[in-house]
PDB file of N, CA and C in Angstrom:
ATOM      1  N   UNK A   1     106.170  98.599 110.014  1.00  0.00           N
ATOM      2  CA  UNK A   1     104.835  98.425 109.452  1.00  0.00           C
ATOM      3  C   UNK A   1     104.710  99.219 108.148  1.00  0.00           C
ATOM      4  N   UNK A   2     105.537 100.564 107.759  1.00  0.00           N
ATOM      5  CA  UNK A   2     105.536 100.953 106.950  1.00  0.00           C
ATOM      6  C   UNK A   2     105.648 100.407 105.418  1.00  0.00           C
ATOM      7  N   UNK A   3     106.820  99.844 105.939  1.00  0.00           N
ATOM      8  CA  UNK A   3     107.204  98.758 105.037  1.00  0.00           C
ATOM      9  C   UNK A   3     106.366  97.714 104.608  1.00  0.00           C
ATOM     10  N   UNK A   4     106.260  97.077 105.128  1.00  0.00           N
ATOM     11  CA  UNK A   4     104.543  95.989 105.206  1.00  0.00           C
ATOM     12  C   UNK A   4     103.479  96.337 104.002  1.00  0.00           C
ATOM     13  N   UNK A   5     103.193  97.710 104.461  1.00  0.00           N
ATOM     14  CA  UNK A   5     102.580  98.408 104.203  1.00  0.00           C
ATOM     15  C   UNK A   5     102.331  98.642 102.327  1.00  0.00           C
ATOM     16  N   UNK A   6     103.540  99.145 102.109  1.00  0.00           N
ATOM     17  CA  UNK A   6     104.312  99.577 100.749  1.00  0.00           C
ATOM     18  C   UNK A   6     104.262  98.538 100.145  1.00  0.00           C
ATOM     19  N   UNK A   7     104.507  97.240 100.428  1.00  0.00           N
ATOM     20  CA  UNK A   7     104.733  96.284  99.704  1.00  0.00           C
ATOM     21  C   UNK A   7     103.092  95.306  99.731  1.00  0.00           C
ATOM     22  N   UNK A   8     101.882  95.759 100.290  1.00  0.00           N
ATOM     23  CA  UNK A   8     100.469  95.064 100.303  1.00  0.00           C
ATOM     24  C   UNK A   8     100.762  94.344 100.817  1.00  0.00           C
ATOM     25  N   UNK A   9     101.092  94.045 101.927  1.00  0.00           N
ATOM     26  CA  UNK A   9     101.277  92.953 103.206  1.00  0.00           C
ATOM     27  C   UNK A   9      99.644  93.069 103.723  1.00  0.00           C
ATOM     28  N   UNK A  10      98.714  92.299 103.608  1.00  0.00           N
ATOM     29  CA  UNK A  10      97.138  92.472 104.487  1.00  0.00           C
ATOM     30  C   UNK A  10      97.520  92.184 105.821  1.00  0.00           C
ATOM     31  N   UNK A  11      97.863  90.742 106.242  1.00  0.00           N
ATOM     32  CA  UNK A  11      98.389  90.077 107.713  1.00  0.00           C
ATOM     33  C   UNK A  11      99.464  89.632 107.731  1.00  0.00           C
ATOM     34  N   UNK A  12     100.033  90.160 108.917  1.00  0.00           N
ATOM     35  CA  UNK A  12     101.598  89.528 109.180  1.00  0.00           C
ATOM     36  C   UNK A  12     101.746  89.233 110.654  1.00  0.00           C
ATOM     37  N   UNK A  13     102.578  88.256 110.785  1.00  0.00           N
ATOM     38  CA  UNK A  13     103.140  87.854 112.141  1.00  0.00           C
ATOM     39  C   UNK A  13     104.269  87.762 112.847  1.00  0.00           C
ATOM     40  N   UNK A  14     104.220  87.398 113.944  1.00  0.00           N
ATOM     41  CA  UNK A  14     105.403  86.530 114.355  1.00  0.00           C
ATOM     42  C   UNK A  14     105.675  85.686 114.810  1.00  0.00           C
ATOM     43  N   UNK A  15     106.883  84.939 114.007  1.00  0.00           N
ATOM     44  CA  UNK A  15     106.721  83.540 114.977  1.00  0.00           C
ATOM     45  C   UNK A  15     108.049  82.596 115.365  1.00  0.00           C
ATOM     46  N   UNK A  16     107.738  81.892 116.337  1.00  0.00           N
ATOM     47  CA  UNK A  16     109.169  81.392 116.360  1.00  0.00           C
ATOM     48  C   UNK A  16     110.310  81.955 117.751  1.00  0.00           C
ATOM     49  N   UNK A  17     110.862  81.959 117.837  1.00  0.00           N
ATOM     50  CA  UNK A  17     111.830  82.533 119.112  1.00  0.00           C
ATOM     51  C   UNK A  17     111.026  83.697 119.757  1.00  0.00           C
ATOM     52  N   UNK A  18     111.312  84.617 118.538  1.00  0.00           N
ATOM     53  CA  UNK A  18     110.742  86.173 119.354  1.00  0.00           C
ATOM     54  C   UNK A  18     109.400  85.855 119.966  1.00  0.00           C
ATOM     55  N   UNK A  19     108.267  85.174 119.429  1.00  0.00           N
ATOM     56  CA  UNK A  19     107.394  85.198 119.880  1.00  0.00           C
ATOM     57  C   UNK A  19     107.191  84.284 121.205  1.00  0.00           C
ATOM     58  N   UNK A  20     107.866  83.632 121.649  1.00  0.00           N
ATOM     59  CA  UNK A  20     108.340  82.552 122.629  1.00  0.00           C
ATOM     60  C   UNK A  20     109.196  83.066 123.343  1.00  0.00           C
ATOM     61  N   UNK A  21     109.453  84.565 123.303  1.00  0.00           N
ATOM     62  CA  UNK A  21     110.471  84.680 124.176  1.00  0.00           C
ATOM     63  C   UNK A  21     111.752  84.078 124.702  1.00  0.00           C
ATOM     64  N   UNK A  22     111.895  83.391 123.691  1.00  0.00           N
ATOM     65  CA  UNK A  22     113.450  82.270 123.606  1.00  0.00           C
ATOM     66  C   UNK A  22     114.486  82.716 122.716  1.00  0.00           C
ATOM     67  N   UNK A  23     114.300  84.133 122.090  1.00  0.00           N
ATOM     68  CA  UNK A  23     115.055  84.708 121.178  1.00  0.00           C
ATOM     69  C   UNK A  23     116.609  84.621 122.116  1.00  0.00           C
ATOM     70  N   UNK A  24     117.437  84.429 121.063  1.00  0.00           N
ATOM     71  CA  UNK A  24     118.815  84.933 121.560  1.00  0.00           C
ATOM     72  C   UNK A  24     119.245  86.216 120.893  1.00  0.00           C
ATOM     73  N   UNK A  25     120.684  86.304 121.092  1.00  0.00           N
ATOM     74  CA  UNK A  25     121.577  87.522 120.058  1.00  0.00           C
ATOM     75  C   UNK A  25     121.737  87.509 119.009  1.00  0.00           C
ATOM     76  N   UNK A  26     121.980  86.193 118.543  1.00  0.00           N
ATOM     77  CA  UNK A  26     122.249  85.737 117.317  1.00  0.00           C
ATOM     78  C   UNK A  26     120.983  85.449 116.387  1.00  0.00           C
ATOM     79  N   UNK A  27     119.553  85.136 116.895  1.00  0.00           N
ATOM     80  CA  UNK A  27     118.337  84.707 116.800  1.00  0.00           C
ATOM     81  C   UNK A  27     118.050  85.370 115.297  1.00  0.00           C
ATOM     82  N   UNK A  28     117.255  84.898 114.451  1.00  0.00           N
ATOM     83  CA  UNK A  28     116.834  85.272 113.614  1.00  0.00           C
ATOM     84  C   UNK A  28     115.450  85.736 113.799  1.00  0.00           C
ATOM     85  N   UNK A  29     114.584  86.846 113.090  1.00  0.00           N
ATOM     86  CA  UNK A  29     113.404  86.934 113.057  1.00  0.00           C
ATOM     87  C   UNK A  29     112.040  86.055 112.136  1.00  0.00           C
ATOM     88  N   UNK A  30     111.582  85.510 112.859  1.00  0.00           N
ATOM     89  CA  UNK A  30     110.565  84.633 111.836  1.00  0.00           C
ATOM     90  C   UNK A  30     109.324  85.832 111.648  1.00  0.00           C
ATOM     91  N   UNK A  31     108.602  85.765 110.209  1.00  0.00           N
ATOM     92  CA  UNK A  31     108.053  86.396 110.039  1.00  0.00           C
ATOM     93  C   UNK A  31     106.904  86.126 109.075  1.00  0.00           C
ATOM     94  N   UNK A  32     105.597  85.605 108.955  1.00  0.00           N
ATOM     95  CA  UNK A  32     104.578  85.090 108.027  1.00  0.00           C
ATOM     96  C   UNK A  32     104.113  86.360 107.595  1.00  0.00           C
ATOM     97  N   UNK A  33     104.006  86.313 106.517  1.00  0.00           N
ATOM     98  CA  UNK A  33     102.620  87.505 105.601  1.00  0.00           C
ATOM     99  C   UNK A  33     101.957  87.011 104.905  1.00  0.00           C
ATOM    100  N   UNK A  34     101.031  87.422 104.634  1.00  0.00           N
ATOM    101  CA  UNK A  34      99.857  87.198 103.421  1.00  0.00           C
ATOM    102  C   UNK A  34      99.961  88.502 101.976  1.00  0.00           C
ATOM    103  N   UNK A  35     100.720  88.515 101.246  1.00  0.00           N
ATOM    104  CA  UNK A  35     100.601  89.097 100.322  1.00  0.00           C
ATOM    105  C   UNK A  35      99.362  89.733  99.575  1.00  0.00           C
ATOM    106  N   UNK A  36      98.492  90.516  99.676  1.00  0.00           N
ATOM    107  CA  UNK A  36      97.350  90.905  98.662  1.00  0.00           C
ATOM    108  C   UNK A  36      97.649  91.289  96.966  1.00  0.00           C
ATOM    109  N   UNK A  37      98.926  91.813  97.204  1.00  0.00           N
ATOM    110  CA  UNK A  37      99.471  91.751  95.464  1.00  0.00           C
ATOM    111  C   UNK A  37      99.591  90.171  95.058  1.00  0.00           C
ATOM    112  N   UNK A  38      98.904  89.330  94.448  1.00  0.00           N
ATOM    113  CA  UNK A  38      99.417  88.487  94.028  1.00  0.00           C
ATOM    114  C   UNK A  38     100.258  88.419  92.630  1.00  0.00           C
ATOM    115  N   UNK A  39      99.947  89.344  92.393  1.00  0.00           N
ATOM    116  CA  UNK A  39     101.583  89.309  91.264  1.00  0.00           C
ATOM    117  C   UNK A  39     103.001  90.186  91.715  1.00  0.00           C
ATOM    118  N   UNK A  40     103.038  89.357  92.925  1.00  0.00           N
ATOM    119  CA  UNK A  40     104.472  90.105  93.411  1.00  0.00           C
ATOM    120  C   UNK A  40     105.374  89.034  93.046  1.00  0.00           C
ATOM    121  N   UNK A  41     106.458  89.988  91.961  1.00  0.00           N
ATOM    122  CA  UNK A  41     107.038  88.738  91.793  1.00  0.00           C
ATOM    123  C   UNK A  41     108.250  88.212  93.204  1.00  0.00           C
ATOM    124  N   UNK A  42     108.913  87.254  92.556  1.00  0.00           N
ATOM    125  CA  UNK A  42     110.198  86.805  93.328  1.00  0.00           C
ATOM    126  C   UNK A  42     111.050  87.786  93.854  1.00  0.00           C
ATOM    127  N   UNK A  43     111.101  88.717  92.939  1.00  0.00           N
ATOM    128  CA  UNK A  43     112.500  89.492  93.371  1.00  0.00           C
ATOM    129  C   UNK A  43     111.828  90.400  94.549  1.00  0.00           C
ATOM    130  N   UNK A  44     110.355  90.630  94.039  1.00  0.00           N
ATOM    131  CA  UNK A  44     109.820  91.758  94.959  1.00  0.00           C
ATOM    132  C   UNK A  44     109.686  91.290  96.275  1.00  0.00           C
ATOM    133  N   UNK A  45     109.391  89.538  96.568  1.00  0.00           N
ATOM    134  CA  UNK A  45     109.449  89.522  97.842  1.00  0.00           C
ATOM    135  C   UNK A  45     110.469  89.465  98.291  1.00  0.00           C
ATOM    136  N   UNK A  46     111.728  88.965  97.736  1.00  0.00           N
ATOM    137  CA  UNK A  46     113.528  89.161  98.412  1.00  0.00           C
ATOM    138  C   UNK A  46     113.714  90.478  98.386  1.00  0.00           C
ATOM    139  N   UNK A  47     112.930  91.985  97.740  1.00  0.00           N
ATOM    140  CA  UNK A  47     113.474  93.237  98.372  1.00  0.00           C
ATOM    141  C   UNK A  47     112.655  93.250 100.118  1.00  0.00           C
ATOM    142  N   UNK A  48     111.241  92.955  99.536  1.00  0.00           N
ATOM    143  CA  UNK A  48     110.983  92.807 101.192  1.00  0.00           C
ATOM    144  C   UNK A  48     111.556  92.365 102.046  1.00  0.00           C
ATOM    145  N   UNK A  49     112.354  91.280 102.252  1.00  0.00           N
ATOM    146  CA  UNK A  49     112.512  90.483 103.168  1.00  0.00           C
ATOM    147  C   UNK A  49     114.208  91.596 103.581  1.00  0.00           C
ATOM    148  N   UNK A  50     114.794  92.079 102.161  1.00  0.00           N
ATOM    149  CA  UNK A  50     115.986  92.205 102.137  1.00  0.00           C
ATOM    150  C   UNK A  50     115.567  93.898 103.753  1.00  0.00           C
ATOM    151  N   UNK A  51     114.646  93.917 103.228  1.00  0.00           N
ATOM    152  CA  UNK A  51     113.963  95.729 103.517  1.00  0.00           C
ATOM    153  C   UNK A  51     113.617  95.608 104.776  1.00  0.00           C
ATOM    154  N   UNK A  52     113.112  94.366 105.270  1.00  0.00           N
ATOM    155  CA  UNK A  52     112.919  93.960 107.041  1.00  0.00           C
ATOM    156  C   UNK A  52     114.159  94.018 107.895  1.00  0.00           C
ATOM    157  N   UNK A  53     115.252  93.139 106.935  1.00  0.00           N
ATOM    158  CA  UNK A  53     116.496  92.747 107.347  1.00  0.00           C
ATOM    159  C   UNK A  53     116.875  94.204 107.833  1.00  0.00           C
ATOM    160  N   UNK A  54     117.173  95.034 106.869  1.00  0.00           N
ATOM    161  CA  UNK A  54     117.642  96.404 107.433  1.00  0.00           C
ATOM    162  C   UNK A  54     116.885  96.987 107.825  1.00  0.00           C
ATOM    163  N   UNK A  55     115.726  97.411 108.157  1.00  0.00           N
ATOM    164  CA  UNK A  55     114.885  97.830 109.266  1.00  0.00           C
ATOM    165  C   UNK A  55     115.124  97.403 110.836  1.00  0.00           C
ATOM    166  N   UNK A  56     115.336  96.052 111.267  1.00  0.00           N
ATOM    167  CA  UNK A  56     114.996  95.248 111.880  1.00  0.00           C
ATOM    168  C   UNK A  56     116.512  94.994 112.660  1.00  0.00           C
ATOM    169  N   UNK A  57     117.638  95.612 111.873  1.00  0.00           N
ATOM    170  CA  UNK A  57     118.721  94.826 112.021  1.00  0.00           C
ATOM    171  C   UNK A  57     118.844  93.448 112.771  1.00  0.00           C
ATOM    172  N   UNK A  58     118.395  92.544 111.862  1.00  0.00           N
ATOM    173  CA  UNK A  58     118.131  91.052 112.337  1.00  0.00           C
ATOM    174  C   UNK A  58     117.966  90.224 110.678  1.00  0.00           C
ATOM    175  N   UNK A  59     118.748  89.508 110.995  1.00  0.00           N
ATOM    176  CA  UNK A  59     118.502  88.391 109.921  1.00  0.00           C
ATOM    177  C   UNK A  59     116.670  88.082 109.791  1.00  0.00           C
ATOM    178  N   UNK A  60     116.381  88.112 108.926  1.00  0.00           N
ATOM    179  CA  UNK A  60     114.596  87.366 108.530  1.00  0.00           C
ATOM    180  C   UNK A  60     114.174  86.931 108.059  1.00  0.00           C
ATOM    181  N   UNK A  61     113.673  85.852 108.147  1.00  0.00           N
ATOM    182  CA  UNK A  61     112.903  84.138 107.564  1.00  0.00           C
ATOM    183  C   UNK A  61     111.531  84.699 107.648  1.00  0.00           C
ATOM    184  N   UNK A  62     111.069  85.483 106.175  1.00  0.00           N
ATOM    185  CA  UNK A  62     109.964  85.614 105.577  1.00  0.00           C
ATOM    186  C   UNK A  62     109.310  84.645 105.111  1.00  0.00           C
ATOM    187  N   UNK A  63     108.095  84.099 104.963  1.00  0.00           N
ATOM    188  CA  UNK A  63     107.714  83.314 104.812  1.00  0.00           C
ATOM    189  C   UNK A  63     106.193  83.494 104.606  1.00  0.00           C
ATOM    190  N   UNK A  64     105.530  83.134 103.307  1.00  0.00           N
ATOM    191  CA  UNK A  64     104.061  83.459 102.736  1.00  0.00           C
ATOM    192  C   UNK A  64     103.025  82.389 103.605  1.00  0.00           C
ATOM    193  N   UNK A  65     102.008  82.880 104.305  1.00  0.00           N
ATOM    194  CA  UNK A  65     101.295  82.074 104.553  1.00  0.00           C
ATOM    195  C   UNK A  65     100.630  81.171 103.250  1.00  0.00           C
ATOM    196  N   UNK A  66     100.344  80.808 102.380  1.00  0.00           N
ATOM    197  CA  UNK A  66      99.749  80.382 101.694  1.00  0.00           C
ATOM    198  C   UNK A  66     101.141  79.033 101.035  1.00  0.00           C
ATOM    199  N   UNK A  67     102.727  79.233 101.844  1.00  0.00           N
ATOM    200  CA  UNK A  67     103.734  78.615 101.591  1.00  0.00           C
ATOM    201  C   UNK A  67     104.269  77.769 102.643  1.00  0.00           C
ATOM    202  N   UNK A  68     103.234  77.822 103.777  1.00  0.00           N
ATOM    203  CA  UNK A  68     103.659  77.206 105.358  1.00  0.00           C
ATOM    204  C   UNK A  68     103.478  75.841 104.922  1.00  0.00           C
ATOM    205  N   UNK A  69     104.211  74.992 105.187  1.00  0.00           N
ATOM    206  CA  UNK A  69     104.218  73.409 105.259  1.00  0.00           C
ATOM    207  C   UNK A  69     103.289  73.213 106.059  1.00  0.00           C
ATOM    208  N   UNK A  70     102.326  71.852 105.551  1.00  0.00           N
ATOM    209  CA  UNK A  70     101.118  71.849 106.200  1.00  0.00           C
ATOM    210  C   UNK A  70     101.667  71.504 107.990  1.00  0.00           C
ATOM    211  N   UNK A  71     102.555  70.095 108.155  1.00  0.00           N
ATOM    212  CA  UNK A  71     103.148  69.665 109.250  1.00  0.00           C
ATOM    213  C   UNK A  71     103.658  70.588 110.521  1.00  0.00           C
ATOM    214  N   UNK A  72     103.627  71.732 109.786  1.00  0.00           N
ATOM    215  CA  UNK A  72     104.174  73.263 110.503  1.00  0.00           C
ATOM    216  C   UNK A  72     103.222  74.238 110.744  1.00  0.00           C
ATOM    217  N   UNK A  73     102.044  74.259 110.372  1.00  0.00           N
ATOM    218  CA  UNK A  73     101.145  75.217 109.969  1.00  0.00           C
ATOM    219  C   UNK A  73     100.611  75.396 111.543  1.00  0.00           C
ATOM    220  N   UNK A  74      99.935  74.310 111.843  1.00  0.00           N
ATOM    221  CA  UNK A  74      99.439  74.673 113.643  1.00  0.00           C
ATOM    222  C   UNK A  74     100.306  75.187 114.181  1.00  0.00           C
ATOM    223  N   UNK A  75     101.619  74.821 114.595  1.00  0.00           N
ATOM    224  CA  UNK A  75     102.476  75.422 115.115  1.00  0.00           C
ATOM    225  C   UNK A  75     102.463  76.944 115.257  1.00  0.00           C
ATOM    226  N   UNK A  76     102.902  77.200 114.098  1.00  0.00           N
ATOM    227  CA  UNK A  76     103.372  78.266 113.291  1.00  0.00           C
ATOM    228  C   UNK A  76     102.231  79.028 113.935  1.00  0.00           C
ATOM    229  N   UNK A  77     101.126  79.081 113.548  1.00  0.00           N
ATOM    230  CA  UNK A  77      99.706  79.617 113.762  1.00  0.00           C
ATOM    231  C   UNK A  77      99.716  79.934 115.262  1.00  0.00           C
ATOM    232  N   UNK A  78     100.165  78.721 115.871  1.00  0.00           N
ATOM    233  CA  UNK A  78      99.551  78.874 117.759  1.00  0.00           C
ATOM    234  C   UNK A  78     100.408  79.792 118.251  1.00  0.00           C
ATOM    235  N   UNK A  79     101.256  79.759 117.411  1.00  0.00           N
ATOM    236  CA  UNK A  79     102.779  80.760 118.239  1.00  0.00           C
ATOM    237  C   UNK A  79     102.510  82.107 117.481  1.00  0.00           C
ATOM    238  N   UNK A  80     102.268  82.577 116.733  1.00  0.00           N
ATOM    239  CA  UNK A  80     101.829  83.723 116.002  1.00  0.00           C
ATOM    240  C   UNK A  80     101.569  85.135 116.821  1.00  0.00           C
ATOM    241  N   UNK A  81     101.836  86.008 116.936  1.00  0.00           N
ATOM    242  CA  UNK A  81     101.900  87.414 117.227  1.00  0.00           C
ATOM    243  C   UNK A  81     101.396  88.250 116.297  1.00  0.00           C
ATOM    244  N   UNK A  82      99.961  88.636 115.652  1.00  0.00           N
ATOM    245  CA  UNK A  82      99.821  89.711 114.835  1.00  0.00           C
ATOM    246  C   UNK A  82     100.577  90.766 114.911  1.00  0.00           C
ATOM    247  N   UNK A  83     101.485  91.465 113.761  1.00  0.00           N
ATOM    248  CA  UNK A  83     101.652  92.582 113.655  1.00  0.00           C
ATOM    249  C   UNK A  83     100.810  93.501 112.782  1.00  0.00           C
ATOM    250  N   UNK A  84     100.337  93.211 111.904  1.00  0.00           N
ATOM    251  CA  UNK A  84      99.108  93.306 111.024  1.00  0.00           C
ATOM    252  C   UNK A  84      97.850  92.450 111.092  1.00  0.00           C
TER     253      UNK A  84
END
């Protein structure tokens, strides 16, 4: 959360395996945020994501809410775990 934090993360989630309890070993972490910096650039969100990865030791599929495919969005949403 620290991390989150540092980088103006307002809401974040989880979603996907972990949150379904269907995670494996190999499983990746899915992860939605809402950015409040909106001038974060590109690189700044690949240090985040890079900065979860090693926190987390887990691969992580960051992903901006405001970037969810609409076709995916309920989903995504119903399965959701606030961490923020």
């Amino acid at each position: 959360i620290k991390i989150l934090n540092k980088y103006h993360v307002g809401m974040a989630g989880i979603f996907g395996s972990y949150s379904r309890g269907e995670q494996k070993r190999t499983s990746d972490i899915d992860i939605v945020v809402d950015i409040k910096n909106k001038n974060m650039s590109l690189l700044g969100f690949i240090r985040l994501n890079r900065l979860l990865e090693e926190a987390l030791k887990r691969k992580v599929d960051l992903v901006e809410y405001s970037a969810i495919k609409p076709r995916l969005k309920d989903r995504i949403l119903k399965e959701e775990i606030r961490i923020i």
